[in-house]
N, C-alpha and C. Protein backbone atom coordinates (compact mmCIF):
# COMPACT_ATOMS: atom_id res chain seq x y z
N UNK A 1 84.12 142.90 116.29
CA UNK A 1 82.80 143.22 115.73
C UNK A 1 82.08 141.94 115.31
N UNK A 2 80.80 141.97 114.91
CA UNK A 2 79.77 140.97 114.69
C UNK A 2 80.39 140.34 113.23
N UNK A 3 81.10 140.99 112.04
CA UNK A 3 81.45 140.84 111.57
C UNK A 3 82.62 139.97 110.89
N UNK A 4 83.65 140.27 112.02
CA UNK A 4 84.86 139.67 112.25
C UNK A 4 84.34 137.94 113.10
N UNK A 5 83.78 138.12 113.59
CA UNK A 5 83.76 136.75 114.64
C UNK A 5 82.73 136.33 113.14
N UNK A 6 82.01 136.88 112.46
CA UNK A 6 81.11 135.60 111.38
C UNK A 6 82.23 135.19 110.47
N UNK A 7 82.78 136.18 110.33
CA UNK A 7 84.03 135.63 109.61
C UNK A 7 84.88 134.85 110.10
N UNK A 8 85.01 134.82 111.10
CA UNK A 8 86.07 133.56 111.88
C UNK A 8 85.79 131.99 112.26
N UNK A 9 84.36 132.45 112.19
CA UNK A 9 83.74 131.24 111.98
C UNK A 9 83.69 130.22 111.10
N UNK A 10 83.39 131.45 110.11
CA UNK A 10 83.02 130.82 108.24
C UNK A 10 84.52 130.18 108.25
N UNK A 11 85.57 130.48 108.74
CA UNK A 11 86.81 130.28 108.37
C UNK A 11 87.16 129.02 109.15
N UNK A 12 86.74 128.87 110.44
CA UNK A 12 86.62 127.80 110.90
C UNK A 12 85.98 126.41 110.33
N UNK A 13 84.84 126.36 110.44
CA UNK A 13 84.02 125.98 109.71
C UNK A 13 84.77 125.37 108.28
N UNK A 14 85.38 126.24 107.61
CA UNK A 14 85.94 126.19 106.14
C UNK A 14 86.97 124.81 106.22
N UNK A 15 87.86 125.38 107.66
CA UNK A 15 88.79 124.49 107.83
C UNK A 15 88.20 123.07 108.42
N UNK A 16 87.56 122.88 109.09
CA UNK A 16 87.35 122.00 109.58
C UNK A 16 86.18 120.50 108.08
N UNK A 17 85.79 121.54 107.41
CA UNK A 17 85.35 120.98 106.52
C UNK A 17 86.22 120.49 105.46
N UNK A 18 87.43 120.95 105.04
CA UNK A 18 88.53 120.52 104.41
C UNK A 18 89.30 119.74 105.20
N UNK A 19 89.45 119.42 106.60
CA UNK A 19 89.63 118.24 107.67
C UNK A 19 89.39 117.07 107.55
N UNK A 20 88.07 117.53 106.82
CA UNK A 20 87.13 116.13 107.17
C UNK A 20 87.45 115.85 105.39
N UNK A 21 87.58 116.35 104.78
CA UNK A 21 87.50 116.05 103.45
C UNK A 21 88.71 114.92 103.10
N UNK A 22 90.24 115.79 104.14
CA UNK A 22 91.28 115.22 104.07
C UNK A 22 91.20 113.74 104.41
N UNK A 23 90.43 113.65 105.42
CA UNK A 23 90.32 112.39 106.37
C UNK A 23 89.79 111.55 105.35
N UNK A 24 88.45 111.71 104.62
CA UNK A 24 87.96 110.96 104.10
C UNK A 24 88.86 110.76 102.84
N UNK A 25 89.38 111.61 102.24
CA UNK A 25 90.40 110.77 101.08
C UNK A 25 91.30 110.55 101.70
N UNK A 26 91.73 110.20 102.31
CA UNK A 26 93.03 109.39 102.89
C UNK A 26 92.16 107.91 103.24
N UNK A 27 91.10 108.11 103.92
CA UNK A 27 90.58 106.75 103.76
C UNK A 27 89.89 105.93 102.84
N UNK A 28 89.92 107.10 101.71
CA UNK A 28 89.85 106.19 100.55
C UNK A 28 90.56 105.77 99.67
N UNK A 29 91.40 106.30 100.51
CA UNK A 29 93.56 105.73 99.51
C UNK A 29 93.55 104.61 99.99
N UNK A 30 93.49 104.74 101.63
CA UNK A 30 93.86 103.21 102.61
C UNK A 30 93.52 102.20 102.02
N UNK A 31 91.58 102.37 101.69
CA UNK A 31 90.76 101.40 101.54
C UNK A 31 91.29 100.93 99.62
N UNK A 32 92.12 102.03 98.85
CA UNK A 32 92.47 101.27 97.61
C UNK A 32 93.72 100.51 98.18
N UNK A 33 94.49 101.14 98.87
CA UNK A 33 95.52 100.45 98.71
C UNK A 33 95.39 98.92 99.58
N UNK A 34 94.59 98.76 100.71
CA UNK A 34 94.05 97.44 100.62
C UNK A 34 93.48 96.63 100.16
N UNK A 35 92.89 97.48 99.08
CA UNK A 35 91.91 96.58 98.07
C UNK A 35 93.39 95.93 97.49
N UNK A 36 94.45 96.78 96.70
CA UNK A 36 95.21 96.44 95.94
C UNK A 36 95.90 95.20 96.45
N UNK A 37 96.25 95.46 98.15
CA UNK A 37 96.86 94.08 98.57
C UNK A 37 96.05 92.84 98.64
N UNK A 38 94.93 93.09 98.39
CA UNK A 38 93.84 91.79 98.38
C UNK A 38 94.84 91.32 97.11
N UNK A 39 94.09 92.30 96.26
CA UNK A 39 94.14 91.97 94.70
C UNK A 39 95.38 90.60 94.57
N UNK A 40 96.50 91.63 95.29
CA UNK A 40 97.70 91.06 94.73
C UNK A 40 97.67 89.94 95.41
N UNK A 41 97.46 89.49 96.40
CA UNK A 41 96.92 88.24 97.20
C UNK A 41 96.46 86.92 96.41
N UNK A 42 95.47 87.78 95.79
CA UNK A 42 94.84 86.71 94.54
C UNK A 42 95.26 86.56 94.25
N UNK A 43 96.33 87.18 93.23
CA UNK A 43 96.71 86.82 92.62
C UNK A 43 97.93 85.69 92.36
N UNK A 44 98.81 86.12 93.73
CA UNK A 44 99.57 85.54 94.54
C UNK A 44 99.38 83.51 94.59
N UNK A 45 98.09 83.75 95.12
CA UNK A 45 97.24 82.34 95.30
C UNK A 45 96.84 82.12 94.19
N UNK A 46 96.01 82.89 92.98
CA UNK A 46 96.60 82.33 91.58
C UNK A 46 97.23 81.52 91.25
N UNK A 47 98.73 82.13 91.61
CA UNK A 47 100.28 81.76 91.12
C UNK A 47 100.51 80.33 91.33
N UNK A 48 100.23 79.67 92.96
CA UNK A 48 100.58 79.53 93.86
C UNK A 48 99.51 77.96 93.26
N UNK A 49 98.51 78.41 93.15
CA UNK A 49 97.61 77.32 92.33
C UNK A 49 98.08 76.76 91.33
N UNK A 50 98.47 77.71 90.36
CA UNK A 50 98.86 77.18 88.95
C UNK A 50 100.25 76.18 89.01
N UNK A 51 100.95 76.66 89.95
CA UNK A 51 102.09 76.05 89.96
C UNK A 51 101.84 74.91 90.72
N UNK A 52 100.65 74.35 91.47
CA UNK A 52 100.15 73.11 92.09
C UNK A 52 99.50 72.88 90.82
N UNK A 53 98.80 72.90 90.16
CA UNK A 53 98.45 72.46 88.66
C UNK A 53 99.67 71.89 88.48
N UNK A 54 100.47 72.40 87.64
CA UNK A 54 101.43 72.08 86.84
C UNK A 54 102.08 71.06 87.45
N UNK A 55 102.39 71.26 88.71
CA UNK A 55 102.94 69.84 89.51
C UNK A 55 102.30 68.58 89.58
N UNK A 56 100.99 68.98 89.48
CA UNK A 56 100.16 67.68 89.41
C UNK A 56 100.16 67.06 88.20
N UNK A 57 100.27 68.07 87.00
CA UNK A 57 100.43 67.38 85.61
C UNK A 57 101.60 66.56 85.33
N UNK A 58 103.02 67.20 85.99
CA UNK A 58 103.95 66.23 85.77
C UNK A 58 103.89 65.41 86.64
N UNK A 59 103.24 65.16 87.48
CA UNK A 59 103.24 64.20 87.95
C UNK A 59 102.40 62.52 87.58
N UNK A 60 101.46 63.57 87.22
CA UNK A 60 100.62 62.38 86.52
C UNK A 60 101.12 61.72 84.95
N UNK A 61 102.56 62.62 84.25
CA UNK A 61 102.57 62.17 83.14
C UNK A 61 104.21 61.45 83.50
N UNK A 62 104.34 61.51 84.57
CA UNK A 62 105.58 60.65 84.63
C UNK A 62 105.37 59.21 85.53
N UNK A 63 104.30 59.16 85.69
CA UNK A 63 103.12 57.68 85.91
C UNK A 63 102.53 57.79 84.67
N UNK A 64 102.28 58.03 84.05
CA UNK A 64 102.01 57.46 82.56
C UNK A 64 103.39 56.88 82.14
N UNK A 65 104.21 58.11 81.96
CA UNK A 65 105.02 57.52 81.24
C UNK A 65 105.67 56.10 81.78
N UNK A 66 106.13 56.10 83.29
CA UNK A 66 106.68 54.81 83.74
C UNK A 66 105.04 53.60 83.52
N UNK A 67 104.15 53.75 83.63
CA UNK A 67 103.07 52.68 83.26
C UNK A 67 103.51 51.96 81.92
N UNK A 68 103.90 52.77 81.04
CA UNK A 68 103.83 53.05 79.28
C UNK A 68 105.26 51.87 79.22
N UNK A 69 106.13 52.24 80.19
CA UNK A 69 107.77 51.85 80.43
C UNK A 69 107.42 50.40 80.82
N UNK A 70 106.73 50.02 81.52
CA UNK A 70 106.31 48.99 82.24
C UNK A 70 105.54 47.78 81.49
N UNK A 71 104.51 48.48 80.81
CA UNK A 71 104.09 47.76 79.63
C UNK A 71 104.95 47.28 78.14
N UNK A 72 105.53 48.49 77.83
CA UNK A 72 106.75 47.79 76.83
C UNK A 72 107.63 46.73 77.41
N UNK A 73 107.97 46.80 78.46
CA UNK A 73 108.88 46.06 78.84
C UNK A 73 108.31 44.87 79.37
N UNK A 74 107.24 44.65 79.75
CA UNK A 74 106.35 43.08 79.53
C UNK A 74 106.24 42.71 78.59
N UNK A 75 105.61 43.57 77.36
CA UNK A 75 105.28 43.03 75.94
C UNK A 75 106.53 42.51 74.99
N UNK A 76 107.54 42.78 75.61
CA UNK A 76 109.07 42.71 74.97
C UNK A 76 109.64 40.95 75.52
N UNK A 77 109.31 40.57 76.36
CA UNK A 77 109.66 39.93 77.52
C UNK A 77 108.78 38.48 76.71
N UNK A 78 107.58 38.56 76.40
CA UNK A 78 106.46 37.88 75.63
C UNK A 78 107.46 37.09 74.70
């Protein structure tokens, strides 16, 4: 009947619209959970920075310190 087929439709229709719904939150999981691997990326390279910082600081304070070593030991020498 005219009835049954509007109804099969609506039902179609129903489903295919909860399809698309699915699709789109799943691609908006994807798109967090790649955001998240950015994130962690950064952060990563953050890390990755800081610990080139820090290397550069001891580095520069153990040329101080041997400069510092170098100078006492001229001024001693005097």
């Amino acid at each position: 009947s005219l009835q049954e087929r509007n109804l099969q439709e609506r039902n179609l229709q129903e489903r295919n619209l909860q399809e698309r719904n699915l699709q789109e939150g799943n691609l908006q999981e994807g798109n967090l959970q790649e955001g998240n691997l950015q994130e962690g990326n950064l952060q990563e390279g953050n890390l990755q920075e800081g610990n080139l910082q820090k290397g550069n600081l001891r580095e520069s304070n153990l040329r101080e310190r041997h400069k510092q070593n170098r100078n006492h030991s001229q001024s001693r020498m005097c």
